[in-house]
Protein backbone atom coordinates (compact mmCIF):
# COMPACT_ATOMS: atom_id res chain seq x y z
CA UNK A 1 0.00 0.00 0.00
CA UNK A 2 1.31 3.26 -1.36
CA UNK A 3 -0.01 5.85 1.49
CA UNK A 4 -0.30 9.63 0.78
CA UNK A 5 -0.78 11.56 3.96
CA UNK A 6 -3.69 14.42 4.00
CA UNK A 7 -2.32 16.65 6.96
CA UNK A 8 0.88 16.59 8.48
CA UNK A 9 -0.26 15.86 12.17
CA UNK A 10 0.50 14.67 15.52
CA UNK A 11 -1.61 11.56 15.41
CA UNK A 12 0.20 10.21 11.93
CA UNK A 13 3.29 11.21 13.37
CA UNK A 14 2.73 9.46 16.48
CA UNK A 15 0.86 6.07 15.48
CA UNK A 16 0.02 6.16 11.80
CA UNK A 17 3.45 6.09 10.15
CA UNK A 18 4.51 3.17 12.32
CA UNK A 19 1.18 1.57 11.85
CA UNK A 20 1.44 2.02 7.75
CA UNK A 21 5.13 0.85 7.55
CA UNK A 22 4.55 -2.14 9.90
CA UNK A 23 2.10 -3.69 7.55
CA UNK A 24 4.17 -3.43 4.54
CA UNK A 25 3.07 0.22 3.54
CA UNK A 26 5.04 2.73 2.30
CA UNK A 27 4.73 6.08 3.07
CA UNK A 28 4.89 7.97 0.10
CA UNK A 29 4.01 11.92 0.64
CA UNK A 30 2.50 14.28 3.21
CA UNK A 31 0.26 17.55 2.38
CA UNK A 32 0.45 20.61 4.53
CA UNK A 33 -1.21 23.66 3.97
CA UNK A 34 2.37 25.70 4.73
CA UNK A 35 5.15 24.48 2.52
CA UNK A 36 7.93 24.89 5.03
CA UNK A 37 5.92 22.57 7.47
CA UNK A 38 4.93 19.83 4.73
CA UNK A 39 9.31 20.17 3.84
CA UNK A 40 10.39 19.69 7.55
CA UNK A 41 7.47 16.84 8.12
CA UNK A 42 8.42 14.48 5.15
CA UNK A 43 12.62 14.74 6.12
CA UNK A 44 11.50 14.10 9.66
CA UNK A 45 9.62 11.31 8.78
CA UNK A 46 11.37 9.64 5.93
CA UNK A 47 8.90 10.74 4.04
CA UNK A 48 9.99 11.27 -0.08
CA UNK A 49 7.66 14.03 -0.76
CA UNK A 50 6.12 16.97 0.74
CA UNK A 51 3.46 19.33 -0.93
CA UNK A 52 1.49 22.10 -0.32
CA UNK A 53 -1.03 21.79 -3.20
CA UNK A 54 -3.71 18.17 -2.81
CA UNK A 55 -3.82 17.92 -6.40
CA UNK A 56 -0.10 17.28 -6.58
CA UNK A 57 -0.46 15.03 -3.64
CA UNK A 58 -3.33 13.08 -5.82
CA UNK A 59 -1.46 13.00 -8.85
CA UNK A 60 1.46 10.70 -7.49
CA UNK A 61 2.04 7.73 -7.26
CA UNK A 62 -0.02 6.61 -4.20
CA UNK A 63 -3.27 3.82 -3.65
CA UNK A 64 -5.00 5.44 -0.25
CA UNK A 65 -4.81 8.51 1.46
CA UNK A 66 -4.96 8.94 5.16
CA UNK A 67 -6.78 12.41 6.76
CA UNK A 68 -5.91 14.26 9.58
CA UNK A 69 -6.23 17.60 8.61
CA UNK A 70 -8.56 19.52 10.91
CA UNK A 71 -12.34 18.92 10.75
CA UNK A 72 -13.87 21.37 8.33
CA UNK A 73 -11.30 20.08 5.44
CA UNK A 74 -12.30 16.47 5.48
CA UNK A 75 -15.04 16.62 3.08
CA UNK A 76 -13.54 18.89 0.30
CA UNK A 77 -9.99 16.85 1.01
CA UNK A 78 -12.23 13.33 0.76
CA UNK A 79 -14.14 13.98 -2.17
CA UNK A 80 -11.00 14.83 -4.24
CA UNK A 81 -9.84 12.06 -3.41
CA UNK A 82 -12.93 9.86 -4.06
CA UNK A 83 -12.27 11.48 -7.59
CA UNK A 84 -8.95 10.60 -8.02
CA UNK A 85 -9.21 7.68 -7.48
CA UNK A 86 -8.04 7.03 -4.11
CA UNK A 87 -8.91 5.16 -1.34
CA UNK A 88 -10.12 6.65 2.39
CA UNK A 89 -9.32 6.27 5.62
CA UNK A 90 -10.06 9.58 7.47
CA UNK A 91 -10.36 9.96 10.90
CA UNK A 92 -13.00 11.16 12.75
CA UNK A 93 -15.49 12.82 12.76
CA UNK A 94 -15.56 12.71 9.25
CA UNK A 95 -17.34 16.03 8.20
CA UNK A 96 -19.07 19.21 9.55
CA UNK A 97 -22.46 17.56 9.05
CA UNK A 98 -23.99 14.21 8.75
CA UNK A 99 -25.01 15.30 4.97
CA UNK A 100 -21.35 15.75 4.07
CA UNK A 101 -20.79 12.51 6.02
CA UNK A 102 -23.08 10.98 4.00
CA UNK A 103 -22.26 12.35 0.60
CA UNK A 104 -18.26 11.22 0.63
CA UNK A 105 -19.59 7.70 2.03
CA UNK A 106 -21.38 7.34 -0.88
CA UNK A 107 -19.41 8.77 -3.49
CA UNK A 108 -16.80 5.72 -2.35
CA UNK A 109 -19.06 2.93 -2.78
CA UNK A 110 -19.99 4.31 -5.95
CA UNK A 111 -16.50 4.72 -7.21
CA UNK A 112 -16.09 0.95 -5.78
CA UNK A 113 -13.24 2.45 -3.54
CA UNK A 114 -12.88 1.46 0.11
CA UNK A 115 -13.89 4.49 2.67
CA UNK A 116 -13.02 3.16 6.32
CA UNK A 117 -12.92 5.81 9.72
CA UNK A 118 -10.35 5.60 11.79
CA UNK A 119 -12.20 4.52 15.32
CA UNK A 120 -9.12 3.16 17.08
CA UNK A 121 -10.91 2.04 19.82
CA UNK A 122 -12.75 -0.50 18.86
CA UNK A 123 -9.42 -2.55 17.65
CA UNK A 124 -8.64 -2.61 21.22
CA UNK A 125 -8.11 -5.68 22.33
CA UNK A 126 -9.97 -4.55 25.68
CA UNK A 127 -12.99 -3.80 23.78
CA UNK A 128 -12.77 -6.77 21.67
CA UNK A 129 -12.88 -8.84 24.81
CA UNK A 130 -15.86 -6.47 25.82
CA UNK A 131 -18.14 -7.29 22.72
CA UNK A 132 -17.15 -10.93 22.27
CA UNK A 133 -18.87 -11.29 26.31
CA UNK A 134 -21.64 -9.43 25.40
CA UNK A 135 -22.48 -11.02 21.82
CA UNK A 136 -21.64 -14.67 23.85
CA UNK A 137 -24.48 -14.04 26.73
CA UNK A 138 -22.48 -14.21 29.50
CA UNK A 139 -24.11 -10.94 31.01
CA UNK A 140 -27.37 -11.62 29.53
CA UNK A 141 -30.10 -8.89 27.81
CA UNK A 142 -28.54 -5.46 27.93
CA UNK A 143 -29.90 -3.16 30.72
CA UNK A 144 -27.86 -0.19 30.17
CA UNK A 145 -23.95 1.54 29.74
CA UNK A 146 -21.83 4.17 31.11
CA UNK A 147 -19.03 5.54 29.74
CA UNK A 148 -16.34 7.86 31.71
CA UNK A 149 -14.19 9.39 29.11
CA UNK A 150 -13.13 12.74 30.52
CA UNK A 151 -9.53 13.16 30.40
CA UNK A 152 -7.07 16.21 30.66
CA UNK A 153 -5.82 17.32 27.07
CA UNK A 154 -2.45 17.48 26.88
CA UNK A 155 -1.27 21.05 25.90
CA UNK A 156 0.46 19.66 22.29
CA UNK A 157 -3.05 18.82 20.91
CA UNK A 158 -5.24 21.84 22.23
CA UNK A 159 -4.94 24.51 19.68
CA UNK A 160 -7.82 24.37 17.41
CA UNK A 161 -9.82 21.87 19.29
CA UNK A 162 -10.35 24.43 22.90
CA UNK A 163 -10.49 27.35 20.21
CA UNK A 164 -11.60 26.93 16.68
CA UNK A 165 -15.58 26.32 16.36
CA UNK A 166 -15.05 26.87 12.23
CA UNK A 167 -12.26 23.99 12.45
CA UNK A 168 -14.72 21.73 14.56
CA UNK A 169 -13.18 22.11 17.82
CA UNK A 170 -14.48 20.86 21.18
CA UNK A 171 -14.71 18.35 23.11
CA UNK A 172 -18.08 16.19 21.30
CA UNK A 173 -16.42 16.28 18.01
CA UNK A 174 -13.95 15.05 19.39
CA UNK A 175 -14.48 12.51 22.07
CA UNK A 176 -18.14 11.87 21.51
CA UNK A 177 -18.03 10.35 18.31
CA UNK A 178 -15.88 7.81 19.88
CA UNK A 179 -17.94 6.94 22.53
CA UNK A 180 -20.76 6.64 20.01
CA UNK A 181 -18.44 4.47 17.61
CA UNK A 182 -17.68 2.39 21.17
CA UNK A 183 -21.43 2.01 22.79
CA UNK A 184 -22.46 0.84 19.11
CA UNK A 185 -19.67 -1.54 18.36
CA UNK A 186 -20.65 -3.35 21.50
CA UNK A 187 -24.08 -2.82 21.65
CA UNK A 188 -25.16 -3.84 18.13
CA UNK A 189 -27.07 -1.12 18.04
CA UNK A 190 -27.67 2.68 17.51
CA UNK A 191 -28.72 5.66 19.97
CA UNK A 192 -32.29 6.63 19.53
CA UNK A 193 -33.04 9.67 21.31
CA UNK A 194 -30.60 11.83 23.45
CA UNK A 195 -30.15 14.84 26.22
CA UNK A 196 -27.34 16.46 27.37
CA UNK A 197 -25.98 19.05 28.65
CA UNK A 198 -22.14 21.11 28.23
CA UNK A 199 -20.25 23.02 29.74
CA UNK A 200 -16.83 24.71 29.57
CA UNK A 201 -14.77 25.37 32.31
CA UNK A 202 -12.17 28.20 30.76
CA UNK A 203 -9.68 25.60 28.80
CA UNK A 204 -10.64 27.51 25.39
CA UNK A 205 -13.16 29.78 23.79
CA UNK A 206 -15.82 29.41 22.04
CA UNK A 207 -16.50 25.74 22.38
CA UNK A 208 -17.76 23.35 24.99
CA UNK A 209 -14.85 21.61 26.77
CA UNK A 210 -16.95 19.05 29.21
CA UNK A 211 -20.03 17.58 27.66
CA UNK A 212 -22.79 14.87 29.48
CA UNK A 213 -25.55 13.00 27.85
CA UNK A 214 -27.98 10.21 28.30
CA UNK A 215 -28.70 7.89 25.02
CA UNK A 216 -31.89 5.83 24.45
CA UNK A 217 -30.94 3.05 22.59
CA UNK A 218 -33.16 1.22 20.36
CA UNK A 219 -33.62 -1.38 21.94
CA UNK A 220 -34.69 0.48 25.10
CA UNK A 221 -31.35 0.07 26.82
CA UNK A 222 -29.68 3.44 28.20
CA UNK A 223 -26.23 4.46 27.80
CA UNK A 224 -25.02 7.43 30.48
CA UNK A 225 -21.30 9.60 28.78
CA UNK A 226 -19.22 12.03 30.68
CA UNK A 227 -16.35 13.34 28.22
CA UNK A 228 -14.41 16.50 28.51
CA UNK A 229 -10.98 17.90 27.95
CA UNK A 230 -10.39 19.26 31.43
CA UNK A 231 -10.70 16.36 33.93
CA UNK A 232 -6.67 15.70 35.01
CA UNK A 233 -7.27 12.78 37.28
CA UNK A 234 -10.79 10.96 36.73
CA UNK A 235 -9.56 8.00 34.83
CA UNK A 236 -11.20 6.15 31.77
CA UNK A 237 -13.57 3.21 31.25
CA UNK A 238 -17.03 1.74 30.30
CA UNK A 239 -19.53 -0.36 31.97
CA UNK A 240 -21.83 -2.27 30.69
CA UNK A 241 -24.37 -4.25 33.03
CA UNK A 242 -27.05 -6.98 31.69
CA UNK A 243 -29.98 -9.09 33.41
CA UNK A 244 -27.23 -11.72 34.06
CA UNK A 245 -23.82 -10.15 34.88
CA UNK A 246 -21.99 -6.67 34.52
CA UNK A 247 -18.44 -5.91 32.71
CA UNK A 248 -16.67 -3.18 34.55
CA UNK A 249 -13.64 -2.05 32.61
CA UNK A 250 -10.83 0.79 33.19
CA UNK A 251 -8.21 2.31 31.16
CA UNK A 252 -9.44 1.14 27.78
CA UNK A 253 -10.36 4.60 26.72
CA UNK A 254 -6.89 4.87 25.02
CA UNK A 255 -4.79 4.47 22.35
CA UNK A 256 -2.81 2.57 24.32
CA UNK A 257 -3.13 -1.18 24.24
CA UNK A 258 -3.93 -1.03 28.50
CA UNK A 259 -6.38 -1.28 31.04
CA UNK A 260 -8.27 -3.82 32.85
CA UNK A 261 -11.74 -6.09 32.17
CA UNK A 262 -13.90 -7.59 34.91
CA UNK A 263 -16.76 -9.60 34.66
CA UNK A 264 -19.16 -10.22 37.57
CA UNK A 265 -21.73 -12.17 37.78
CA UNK A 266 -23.60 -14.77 40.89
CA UNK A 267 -20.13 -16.53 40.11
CA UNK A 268 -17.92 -13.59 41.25
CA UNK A 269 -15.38 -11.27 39.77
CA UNK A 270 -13.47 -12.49 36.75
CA UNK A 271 -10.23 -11.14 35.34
CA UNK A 272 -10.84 -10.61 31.03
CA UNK A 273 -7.32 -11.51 29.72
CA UNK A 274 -7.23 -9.79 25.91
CA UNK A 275 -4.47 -9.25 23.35
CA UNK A 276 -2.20 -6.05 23.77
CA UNK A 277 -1.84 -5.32 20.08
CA UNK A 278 -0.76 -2.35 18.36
CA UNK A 279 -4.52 -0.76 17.81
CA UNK A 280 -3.45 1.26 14.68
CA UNK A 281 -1.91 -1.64 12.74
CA UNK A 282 -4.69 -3.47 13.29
CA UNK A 283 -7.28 -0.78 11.76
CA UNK A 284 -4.57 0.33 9.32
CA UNK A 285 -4.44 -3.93 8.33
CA UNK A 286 -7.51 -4.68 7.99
CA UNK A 287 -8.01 -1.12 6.11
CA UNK A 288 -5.14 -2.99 3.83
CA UNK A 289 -6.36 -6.14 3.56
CA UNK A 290 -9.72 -4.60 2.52
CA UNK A 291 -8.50 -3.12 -0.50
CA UNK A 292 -6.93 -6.14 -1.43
CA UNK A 293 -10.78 -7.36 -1.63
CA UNK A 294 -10.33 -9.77 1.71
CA UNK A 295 -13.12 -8.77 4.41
CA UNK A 296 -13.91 -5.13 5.77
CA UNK A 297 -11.43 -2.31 7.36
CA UNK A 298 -12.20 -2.28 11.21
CA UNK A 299 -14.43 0.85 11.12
CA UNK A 300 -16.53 2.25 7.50
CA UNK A 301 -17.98 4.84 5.99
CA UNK A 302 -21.18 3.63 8.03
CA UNK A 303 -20.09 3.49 11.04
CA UNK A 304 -18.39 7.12 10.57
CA UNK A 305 -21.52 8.58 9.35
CA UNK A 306 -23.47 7.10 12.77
CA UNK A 307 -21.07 7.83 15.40
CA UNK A 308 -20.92 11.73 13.99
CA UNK A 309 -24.95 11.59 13.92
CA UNK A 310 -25.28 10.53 17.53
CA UNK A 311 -22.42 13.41 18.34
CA UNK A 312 -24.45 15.89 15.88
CA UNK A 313 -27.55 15.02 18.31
CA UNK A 314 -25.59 15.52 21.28
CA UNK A 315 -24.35 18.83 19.95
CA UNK A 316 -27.70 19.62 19.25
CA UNK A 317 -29.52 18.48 22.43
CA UNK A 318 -26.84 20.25 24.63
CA UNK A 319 -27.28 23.66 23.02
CA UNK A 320 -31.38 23.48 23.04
CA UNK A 321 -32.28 21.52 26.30
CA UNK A 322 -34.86 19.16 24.10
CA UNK A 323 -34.46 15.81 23.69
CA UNK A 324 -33.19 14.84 20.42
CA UNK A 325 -33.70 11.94 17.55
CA UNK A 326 -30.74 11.27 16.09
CA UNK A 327 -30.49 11.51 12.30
CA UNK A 328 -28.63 9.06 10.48
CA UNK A 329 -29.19 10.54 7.38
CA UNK A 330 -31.12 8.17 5.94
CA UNK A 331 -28.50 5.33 6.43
């Protein structure tokens, strides 16, 4: 896989490159809107080439591109892709709006190119152990979820996400949409209906930097969120509790391969053992092996387009004080 990088940021820097080159990628060329920066990125990085302009990033000699530009260029940066030729893995969330969302999504699977999202989470090993107890039974019919995601952002990534409401910064672009990409991937299920309410305790302006919400799931279930950018010492985790047992996990709200997975039930408490894999080369390997036309990448267009919907609805529900239906978009 010949990899073009769309935005020469701290998350490709820090996991993406390694991720690409471990499963027999090569990283070919790196876009940044300042020329100097997309010069001092690519000799940094081993990189070949570095360029300012997207079409001469397009034009090379590259299969996929991978996005990390800030929020408001996915779409435009996406869709010339789509029409180049290209294929897509962009992180999250993947547009402004669910529309966009929804337009690049389907201008892939029209142009039979694969479009994946780059949910790290749910290649956790942690979480995989997570869903593979709940789709087994052992803690019987869902009751509900809670998820405790509020974490202290570290002053390297801040910038445009505590400041930049144009760029989509705060704290439910994104952390929300992961949460949403997390409760669904181990639910098997989408948020119906949700309230919340934000808050922002001085970390930036002009966006929310602590966010909680209640989601009605489907199926009846309900899922409880805290996320926020300013919380220095309240740990990570999710819960999930059923008619027959509970899983109580913390620390797996991470990019880190860490943590720790208990099941209870009438038996007792139960260490989870799980795999401590690298969780980019597994999304950016299965995003591979996709394109080679062998199974799915970790995280699609789909999934993309639904975890920005339920954060949309949060956005939405947190400004107004209603409850709000979340709008897939019509997918």
């Amino acid at each position: 896989m010949r990899w073009g990088l769309i935005g020469a940021s701290n998350i490709a820097a820090s996991h993406m490159i390694g991720a690409m080159r471990a499963t027999g990628g090569d990283v070919v060329s790196v876009l940044s809107s300042s020329p100097e920066r997309a010069a001092d990125y690519a000799k940094e990085h081993g990189i070949a080439k570095g360029h300012s302009d997207l079409d001469a990033l397009l034009g090379g000699d590259i299969d996929a591109v991978y996005i990390s530009s800030t929020n408001e260029k996915h779409f435009p940066q996406a869709m010339a892709a789509i029409a180049a030729g290209k294929h897509v893995l962009c992180e999250k969330p993947l547009a402004m709006s669910v529309a966009d969302a929804v337009t690049m999504v389907r201008a892939a699977d029209k142009a039979g190119l694969v479009f994946a999202t780059n949910h790290h989470l749910r290649n956790a090993g942690s979480h995989i152990a997570i869903r593979d107890l709940i789709a087994s039974g052992r803690i019987g019919e869902i009751l509900s979820a809670r998820v405790m995601h509020a974490v202290y952002l570290p002053p390297h990534l801040q910038g445009w996400r505590i400041d930049n409401p144009e760029a989509g910064g705060g704290v439910i672009p994104d952390i929300v949409v992961h949460d949403a990409d997390t409760v669904r991937f181990h639910l098997g299920e989408d948020p119906a209906e949700v309230v919340a309410i934000q808050t922002s305790a001085g970390m930036g302006e002009g966006v929310e930097d602590s966010v909680m919400s209640v989601w009605q799931m489907q199926s009846g279930a309900t899922v409880m969120t805290h996320e926020s950018f300013t919380h220095r010492f309240a740990g990570t985790g999710i819960e999930v509790h059923g008619t027959k047992g509970s899983i109580r996990a913390t620390g797996v709200m991470t990019q880190r391969p860490t943590g720790h997975v208990t099941l209870i039930t009438d038996a007792g408490e139960e260490d989870v053992p799980f795999a401590d894999h690298n969780l980019y080369q597994r999304s950016v390997g299965l995003f591979t092996d996709a394109v080679a036309g062998k199974g799915a990448p970790s995280a699609d267009g789909i999934d993309g387009i639904k975890s920005l919907a339920v954060a949309s609805a949060v956005a939405k529900a947190a400004t107004s004080g209603a409850r709000v239906a979340v709008d897939y978009g019509g997918v």
